[in-house]
PDB file of N, CA and C in Angstrom:
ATOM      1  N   UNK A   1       0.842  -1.173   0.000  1.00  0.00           N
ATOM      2  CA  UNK A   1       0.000   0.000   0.000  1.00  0.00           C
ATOM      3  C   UNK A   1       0.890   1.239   0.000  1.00  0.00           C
ATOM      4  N   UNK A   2       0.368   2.395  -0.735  1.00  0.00           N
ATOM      5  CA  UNK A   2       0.713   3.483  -0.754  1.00  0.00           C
ATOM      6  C   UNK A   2       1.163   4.078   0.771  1.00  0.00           C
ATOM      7  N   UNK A   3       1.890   5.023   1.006  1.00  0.00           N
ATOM      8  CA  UNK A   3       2.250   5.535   2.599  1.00  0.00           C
ATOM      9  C   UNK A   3       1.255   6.613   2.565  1.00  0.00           C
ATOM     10  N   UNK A   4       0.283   7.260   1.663  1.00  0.00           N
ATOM     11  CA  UNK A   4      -0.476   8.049   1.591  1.00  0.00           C
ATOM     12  C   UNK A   4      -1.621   7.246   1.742  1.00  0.00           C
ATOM     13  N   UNK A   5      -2.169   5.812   1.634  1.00  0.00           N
ATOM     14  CA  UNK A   5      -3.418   5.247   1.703  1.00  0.00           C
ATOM     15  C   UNK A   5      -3.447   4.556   3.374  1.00  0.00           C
ATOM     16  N   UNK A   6      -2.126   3.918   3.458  1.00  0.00           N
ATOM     17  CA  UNK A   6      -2.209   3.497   4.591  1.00  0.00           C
ATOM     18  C   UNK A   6      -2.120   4.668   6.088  1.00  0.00           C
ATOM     19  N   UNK A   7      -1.967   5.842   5.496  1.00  0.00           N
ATOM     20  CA  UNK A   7      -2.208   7.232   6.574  1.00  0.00           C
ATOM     21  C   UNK A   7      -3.548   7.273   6.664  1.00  0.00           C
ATOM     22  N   UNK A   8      -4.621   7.199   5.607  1.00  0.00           N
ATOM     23  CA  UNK A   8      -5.602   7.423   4.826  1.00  0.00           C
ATOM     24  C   UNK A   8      -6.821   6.151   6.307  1.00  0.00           C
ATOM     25  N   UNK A   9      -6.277   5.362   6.423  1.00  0.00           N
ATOM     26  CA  UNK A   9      -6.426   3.686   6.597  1.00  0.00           C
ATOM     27  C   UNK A   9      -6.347   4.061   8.309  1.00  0.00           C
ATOM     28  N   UNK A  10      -5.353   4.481   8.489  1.00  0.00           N
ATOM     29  CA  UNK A  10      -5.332   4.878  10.004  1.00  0.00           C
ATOM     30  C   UNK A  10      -5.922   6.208  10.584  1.00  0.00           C
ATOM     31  N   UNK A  11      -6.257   6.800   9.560  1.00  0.00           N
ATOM     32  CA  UNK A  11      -6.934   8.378  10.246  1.00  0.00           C
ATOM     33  C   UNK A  11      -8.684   7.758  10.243  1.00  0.00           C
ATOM     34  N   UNK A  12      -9.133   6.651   9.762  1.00  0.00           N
ATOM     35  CA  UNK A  12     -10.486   6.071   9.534  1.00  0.00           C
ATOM     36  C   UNK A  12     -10.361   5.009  10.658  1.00  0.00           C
ATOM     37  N   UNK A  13      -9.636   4.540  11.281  1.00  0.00           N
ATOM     38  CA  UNK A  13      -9.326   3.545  12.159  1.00  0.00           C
ATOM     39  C   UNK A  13      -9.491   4.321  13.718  1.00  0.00           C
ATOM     40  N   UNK A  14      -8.420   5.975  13.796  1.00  0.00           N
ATOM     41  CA  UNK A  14      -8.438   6.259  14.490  1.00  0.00           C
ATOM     42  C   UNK A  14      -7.168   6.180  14.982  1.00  0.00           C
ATOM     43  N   UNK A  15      -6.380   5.761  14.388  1.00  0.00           N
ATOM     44  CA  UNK A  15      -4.959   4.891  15.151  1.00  0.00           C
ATOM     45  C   UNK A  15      -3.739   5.897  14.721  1.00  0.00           C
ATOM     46  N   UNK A  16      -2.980   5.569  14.724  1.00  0.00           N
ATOM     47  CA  UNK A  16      -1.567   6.813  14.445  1.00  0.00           C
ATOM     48  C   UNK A  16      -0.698   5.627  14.189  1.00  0.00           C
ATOM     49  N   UNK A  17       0.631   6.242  13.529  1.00  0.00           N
ATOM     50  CA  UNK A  17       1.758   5.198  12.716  1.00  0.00           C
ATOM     51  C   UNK A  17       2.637   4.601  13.348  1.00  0.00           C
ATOM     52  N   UNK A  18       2.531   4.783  14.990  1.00  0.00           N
ATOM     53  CA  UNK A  18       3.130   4.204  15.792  1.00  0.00           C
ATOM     54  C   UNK A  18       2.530   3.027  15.462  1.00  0.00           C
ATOM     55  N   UNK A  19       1.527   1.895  15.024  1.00  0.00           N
ATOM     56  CA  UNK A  19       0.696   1.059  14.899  1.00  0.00           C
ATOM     57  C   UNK A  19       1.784   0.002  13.739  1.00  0.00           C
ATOM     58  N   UNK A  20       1.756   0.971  12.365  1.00  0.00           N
ATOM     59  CA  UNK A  20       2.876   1.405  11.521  1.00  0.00           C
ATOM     60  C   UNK A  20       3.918   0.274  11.776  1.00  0.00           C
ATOM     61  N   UNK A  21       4.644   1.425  12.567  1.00  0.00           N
ATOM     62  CA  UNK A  21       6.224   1.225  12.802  1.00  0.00           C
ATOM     63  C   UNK A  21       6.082  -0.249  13.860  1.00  0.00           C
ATOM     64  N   UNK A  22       5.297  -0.384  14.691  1.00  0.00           N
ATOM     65  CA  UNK A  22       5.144  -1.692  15.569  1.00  0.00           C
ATOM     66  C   UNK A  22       5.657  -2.694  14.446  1.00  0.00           C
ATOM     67  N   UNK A  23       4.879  -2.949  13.387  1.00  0.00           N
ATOM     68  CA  UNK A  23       4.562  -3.710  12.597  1.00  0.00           C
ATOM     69  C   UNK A  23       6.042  -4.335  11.721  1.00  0.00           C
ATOM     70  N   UNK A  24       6.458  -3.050  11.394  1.00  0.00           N
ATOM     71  CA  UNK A  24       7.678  -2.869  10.756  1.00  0.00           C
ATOM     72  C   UNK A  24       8.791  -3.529  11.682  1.00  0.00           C
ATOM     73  N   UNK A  25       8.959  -3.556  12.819  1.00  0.00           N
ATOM     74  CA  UNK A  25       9.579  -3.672  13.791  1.00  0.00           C
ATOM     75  C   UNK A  25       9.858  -5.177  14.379  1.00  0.00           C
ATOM     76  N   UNK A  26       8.406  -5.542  14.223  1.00  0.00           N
ATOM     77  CA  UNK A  26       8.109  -7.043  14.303  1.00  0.00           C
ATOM     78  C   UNK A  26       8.317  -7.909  13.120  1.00  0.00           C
ATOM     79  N   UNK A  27       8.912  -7.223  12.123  1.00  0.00           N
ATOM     80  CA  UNK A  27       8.877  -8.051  10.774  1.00  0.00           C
ATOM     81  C   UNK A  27       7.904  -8.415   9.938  1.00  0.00           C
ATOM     82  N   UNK A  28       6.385  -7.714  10.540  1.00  0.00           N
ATOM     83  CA  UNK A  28       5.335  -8.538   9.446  1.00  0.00           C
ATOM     84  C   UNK A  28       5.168  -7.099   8.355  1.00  0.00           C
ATOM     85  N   UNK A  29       5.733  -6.094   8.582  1.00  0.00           N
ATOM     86  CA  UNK A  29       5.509  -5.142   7.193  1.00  0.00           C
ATOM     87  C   UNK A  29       6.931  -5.058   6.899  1.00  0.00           C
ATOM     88  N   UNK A  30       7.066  -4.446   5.839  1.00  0.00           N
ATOM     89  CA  UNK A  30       8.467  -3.950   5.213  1.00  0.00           C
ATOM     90  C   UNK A  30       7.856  -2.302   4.613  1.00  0.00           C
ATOM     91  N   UNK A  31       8.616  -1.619   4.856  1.00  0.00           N
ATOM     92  CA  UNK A  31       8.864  -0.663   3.735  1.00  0.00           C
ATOM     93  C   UNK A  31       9.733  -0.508   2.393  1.00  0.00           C
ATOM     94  N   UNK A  32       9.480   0.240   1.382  1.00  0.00           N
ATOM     95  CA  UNK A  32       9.837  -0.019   0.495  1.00  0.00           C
ATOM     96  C   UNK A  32       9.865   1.418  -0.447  1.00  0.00           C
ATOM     97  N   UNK A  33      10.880   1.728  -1.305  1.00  0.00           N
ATOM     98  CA  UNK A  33      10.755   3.163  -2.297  1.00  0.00           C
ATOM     99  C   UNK A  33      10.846   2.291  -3.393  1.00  0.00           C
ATOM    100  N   UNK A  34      10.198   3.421  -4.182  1.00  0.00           N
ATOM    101  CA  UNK A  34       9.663   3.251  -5.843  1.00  0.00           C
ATOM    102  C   UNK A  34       9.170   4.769  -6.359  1.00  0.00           C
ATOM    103  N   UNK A  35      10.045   4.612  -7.380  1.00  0.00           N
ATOM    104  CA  UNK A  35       9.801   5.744  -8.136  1.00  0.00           C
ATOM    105  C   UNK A  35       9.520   7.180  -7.241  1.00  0.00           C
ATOM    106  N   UNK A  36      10.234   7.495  -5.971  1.00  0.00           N
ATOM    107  CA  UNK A  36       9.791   8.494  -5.174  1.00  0.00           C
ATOM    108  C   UNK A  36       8.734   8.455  -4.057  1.00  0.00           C
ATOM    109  N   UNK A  37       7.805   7.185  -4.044  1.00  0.00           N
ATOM    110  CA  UNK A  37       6.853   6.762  -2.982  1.00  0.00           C
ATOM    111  C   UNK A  37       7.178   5.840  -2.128  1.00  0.00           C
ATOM    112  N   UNK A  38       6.767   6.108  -0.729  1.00  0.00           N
ATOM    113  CA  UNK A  38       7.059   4.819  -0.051  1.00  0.00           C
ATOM    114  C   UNK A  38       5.840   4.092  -0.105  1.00  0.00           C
ATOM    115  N   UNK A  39       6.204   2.741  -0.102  1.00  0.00           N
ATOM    116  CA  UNK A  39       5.020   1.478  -0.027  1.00  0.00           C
ATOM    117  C   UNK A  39       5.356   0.664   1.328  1.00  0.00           C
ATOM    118  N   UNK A  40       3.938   0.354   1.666  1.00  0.00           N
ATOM    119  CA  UNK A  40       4.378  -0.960   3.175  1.00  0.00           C
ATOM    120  C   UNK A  40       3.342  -2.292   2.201  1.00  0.00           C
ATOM    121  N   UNK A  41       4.529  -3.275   3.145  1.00  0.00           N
ATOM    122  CA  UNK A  41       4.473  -4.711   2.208  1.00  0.00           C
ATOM    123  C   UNK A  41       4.359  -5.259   3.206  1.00  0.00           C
ATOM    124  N   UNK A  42       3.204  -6.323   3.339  1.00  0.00           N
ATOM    125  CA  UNK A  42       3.164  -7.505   4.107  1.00  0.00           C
ATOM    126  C   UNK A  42       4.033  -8.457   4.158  1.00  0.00           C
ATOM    127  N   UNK A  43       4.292  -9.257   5.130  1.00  0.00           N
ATOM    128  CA  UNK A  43       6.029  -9.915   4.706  1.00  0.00           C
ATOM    129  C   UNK A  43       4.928 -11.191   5.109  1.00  0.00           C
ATOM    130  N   UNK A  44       5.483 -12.475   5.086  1.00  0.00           N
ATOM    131  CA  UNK A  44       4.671 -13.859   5.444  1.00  0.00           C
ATOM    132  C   UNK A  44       5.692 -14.349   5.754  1.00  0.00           C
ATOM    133  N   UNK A  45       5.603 -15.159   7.097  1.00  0.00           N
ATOM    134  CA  UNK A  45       6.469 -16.051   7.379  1.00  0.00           C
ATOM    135  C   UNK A  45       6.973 -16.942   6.569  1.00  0.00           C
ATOM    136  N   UNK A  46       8.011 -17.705   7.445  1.00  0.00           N
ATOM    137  CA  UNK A  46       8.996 -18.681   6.065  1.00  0.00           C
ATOM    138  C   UNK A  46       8.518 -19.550   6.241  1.00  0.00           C
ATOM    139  N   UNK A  47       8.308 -21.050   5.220  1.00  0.00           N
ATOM    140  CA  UNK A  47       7.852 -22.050   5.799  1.00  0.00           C
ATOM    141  C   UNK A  47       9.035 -23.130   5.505  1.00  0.00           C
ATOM    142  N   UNK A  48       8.825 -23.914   6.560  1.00  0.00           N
ATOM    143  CA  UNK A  48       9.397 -25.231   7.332  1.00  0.00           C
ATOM    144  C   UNK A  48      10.592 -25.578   6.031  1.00  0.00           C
ATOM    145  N   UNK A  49      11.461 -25.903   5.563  1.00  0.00           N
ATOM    146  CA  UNK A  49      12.150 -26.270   4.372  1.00  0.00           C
ATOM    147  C   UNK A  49      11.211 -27.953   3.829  1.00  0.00           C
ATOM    148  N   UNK A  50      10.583 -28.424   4.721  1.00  0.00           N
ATOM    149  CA  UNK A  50       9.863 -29.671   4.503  1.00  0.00           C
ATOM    150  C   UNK A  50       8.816 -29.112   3.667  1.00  0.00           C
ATOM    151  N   UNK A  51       8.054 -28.239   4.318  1.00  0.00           N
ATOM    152  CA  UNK A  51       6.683 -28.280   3.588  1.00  0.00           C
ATOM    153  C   UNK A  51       6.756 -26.877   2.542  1.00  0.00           C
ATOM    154  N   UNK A  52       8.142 -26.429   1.862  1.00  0.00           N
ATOM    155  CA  UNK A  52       8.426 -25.658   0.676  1.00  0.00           C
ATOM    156  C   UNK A  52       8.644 -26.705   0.288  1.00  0.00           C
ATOM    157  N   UNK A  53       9.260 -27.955   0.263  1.00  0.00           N
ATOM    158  CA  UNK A  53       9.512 -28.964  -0.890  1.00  0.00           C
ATOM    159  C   UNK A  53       8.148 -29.861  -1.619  1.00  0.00           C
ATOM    160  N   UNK A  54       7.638 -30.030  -0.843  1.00  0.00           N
ATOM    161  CA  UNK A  54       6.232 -30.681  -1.071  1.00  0.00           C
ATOM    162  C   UNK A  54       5.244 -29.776  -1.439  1.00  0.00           C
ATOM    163  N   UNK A  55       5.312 -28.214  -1.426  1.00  0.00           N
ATOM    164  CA  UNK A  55       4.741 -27.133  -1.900  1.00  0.00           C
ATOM    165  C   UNK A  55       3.480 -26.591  -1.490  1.00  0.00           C
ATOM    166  N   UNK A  56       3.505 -27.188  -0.148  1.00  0.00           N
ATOM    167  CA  UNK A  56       2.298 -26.432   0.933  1.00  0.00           C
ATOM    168  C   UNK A  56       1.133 -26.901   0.375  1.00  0.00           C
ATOM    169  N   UNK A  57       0.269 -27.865   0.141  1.00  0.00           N
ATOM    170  CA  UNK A  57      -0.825 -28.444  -0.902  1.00  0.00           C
ATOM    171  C   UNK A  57      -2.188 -27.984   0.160  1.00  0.00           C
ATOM    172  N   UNK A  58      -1.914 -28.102   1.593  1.00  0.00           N
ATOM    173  CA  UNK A  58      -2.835 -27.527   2.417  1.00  0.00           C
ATOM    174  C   UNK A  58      -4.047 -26.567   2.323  1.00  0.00           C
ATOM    175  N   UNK A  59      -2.908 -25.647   1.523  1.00  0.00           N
ATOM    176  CA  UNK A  59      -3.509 -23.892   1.134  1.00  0.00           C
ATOM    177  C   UNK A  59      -4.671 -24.165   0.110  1.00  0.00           C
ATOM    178  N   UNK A  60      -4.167 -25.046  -0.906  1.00  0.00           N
ATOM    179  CA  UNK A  60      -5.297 -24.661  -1.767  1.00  0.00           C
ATOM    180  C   UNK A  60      -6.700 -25.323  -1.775  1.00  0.00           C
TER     181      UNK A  60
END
């Protein structure tokens, strides 16, 4: 998401970017630049090296 949508996202929530930065902090967002914008990216845990070989069949 845009750093302008996800401000957007928290002023409708009520919440402030300390919320944000928690997130960032804990590893489940990333930030990111492009072309002059910052973006926040959901990160997903790693999975097991067992169940990347067999290709997680669970999910679908």
């Amino acid at each position: 998401m845009r750093r302008s949508a996800v401000g957007g996202l928290l002023r409708r929530c009520g919440a402030d970017w300390l919320v944000v930065q928690g997130l960032v902090d804990q590893g489940r967002l990333a930030e990111s630049s492009y072309e002059g914008e910052i973006f926040y990216l959901r990160l997903f845990p790693k999975l097991p090296e067992q169940e990347r070989r067999r290709g997680n069949r669970s999910l679908a």
